[in-house]
N, C-alpha and C. Protein backbone atom coordinates (compact mmCIF):
# COMPACT_ATOMS: atom_id res chain seq x y z
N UNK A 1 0.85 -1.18 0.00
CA UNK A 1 0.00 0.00 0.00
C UNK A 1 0.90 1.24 0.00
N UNK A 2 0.87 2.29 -0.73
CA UNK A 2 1.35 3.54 -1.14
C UNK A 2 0.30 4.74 -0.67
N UNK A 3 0.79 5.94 -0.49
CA UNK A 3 0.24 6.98 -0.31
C UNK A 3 0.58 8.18 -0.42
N UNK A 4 0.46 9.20 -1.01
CA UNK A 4 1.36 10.32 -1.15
C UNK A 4 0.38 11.31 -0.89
N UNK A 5 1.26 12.76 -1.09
CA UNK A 5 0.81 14.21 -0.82
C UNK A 5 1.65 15.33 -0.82
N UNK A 6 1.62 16.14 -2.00
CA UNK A 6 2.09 16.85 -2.24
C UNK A 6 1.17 18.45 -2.59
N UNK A 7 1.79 19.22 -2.54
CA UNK A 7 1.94 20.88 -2.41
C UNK A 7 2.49 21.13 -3.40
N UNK A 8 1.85 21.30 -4.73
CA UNK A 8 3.00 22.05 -5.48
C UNK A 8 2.88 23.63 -5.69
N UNK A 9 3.35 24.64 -6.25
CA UNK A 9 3.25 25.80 -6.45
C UNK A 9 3.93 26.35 -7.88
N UNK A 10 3.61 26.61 -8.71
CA UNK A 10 3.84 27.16 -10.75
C UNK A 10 4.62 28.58 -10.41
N UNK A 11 6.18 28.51 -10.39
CA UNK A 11 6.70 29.66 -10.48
C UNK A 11 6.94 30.17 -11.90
N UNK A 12 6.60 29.53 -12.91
CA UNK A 12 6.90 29.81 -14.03
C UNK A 12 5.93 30.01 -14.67
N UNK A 13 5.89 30.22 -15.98
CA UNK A 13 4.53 30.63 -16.74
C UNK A 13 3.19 29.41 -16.75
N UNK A 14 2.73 29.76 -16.24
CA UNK A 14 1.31 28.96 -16.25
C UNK A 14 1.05 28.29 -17.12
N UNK A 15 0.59 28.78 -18.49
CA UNK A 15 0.20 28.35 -19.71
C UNK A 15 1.67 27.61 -20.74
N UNK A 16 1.29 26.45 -21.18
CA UNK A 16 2.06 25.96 -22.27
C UNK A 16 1.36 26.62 -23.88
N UNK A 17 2.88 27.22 -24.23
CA UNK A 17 3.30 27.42 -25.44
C UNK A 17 3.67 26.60 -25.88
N UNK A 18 3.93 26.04 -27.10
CA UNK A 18 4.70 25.09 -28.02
C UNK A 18 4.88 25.45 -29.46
N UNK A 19 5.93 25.59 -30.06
CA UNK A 19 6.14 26.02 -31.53
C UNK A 19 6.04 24.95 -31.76
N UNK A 20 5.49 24.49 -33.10
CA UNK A 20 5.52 23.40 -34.13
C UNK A 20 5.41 23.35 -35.30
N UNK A 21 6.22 22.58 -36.31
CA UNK A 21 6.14 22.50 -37.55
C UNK A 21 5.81 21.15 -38.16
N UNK A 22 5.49 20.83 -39.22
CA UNK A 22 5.77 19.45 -39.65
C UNK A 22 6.84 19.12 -40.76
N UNK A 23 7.34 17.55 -40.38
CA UNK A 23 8.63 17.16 -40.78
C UNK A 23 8.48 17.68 -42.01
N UNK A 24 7.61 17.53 -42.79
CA UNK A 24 7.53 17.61 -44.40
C UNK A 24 7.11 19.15 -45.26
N UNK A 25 7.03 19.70 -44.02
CA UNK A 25 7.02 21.17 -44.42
C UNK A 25 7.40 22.49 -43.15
N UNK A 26 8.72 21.99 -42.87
CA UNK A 26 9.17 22.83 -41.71
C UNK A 26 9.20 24.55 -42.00
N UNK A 27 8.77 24.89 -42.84
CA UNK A 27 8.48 26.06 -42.82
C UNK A 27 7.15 26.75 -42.55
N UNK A 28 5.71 25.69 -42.44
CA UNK A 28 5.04 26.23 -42.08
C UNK A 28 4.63 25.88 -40.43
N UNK A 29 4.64 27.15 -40.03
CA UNK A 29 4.78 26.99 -38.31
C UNK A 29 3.57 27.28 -37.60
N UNK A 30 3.61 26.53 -36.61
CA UNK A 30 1.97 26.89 -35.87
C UNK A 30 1.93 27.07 -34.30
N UNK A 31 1.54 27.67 -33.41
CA UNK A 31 1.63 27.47 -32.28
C UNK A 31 0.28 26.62 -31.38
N UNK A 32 0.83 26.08 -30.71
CA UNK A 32 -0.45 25.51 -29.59
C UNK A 32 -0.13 25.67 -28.31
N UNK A 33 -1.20 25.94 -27.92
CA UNK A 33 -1.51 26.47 -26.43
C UNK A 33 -1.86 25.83 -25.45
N UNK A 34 -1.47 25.24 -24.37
CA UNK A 34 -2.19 24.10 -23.41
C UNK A 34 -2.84 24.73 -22.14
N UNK A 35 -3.28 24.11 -21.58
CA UNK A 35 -4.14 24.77 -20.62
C UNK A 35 -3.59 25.13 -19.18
N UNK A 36 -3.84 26.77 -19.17
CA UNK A 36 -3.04 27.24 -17.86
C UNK A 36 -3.28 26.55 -16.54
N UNK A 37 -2.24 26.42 -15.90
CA UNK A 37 -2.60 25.73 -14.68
C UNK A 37 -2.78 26.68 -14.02
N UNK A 38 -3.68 26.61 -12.48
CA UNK A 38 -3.23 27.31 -11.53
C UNK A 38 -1.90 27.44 -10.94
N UNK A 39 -1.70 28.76 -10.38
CA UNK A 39 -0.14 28.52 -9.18
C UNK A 39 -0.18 28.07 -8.24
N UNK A 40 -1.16 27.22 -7.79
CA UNK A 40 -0.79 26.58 -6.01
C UNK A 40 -2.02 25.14 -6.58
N UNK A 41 -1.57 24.44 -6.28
CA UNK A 41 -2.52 23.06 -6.45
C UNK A 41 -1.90 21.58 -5.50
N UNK A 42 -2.81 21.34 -4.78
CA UNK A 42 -2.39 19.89 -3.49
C UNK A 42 -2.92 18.50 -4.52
N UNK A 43 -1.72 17.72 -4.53
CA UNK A 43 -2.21 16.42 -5.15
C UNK A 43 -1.98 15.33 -4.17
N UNK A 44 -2.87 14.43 -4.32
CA UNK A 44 -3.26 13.46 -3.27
C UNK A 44 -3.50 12.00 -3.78
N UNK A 45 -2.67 10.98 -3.84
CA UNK A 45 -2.50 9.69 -4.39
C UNK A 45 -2.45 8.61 -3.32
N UNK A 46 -3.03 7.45 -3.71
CA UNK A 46 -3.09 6.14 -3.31
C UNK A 46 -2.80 4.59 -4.06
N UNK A 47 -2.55 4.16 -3.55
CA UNK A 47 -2.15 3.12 -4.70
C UNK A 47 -1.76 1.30 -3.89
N UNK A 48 -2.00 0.30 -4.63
CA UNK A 48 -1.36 -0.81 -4.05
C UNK A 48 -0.66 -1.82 -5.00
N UNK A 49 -0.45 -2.47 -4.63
CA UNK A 49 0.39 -3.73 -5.47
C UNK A 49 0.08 -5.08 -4.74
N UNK A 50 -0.06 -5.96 -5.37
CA UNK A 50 -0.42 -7.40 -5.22
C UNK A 50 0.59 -8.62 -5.91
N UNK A 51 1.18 -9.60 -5.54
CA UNK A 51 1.98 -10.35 -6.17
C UNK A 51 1.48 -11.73 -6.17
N UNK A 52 -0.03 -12.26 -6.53
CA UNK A 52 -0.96 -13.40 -6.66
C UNK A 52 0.08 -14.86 -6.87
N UNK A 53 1.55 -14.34 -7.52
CA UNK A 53 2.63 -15.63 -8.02
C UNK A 53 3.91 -14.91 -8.13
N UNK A 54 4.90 -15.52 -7.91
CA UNK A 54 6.23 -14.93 -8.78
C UNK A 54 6.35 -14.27 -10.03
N UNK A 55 5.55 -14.71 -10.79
CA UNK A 55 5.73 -14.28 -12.21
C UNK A 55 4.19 -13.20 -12.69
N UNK A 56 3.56 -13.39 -11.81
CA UNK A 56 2.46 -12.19 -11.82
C UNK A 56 2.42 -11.18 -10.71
N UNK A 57 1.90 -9.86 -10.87
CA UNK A 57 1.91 -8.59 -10.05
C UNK A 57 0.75 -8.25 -10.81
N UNK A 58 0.49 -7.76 -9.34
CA UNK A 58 -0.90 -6.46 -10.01
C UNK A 58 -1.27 -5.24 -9.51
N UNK A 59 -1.70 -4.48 -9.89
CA UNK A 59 -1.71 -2.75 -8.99
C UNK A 59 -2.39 -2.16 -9.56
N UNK A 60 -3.14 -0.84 -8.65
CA UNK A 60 -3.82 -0.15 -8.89
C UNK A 60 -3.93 1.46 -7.86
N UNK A 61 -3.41 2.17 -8.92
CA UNK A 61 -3.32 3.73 -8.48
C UNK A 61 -4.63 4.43 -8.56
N UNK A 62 -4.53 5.47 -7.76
CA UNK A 62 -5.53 6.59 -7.78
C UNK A 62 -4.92 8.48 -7.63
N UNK A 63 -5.21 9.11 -8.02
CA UNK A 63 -4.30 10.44 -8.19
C UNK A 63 -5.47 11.32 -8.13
N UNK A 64 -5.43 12.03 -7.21
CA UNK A 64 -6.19 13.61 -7.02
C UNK A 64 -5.46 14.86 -7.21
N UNK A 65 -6.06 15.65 -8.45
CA UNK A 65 -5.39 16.69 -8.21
C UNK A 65 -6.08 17.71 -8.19
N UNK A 66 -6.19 18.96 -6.93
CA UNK A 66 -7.22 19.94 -6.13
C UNK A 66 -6.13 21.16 -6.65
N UNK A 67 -7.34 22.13 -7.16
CA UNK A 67 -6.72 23.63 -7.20
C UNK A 67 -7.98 24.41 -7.54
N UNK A 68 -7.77 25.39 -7.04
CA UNK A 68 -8.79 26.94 -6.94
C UNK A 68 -9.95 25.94 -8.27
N UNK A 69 -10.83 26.25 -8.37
CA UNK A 69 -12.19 25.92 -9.88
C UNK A 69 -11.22 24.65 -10.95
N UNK A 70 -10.53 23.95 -10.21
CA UNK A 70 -9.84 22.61 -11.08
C UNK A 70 -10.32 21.54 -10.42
N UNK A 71 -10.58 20.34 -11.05
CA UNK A 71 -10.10 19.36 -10.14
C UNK A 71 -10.12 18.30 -11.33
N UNK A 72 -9.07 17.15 -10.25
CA UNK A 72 -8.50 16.07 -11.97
C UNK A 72 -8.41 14.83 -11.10
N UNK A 73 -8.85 13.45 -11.48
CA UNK A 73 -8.90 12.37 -11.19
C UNK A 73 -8.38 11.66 -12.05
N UNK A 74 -7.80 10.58 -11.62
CA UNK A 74 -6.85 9.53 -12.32
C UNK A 74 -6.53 8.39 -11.92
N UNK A 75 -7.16 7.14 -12.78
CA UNK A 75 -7.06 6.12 -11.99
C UNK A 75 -6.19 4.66 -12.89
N UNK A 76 -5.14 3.88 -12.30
CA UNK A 76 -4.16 3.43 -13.42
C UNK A 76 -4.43 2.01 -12.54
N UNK A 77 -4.62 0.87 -13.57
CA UNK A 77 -4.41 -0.15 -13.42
C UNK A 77 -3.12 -0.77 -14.02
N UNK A 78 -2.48 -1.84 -12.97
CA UNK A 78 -1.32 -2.32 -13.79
C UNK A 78 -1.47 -3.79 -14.17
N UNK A 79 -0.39 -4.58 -14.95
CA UNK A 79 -0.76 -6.29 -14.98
C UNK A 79 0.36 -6.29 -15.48
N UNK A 80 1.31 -6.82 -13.92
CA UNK A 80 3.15 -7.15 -14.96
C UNK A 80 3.19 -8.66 -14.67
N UNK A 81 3.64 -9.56 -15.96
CA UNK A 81 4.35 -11.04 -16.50
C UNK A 81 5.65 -11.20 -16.50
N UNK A 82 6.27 -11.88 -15.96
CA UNK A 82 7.65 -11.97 -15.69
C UNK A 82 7.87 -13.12 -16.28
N UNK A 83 8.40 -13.00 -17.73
CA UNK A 83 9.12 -14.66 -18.54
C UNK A 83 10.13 -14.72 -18.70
């Protein structure tokens, strides 16, 4: 069983910029914009792991992430084979 908690805080520009071109015509350029984060946001995770055999594992995460009018959920299943 896992558990985390973190505080982060965005000293840098909020919003992603990205220049882009394509391989086959690098001269025409475009920008995209990703979505500003807030500057202060608490993320909050849980998670476990199971080993049913030697050669099987299994797990399953959960991820909260809290900020001012945001909020983001995330949930990851795993299935590792060992041959």
């Amino acid at each position: 069983m896992t558990a985390q908690a973190a505080y982060r805080h965005e000293f840098a520009d909020r919003a992603a910029t990205m220049g882009n071109a394509f391989a086959g015509a690098p001269e025409v350029r475009f920008v995209t914009e990703g979505y500003a984060q807030k500057r202060s946001r608490g993320e909050f995770g849980a998670g476990f792991g199971w080993e049913p055999s030697g050669a099987v594992s299994l797990g399953m995460d959960y991820q909260l992430r809290l900020a001012s009018k945001q909020t983001s959920h995330a949930v990851m299943a795993t299935v590792g084979i060992k041959f």
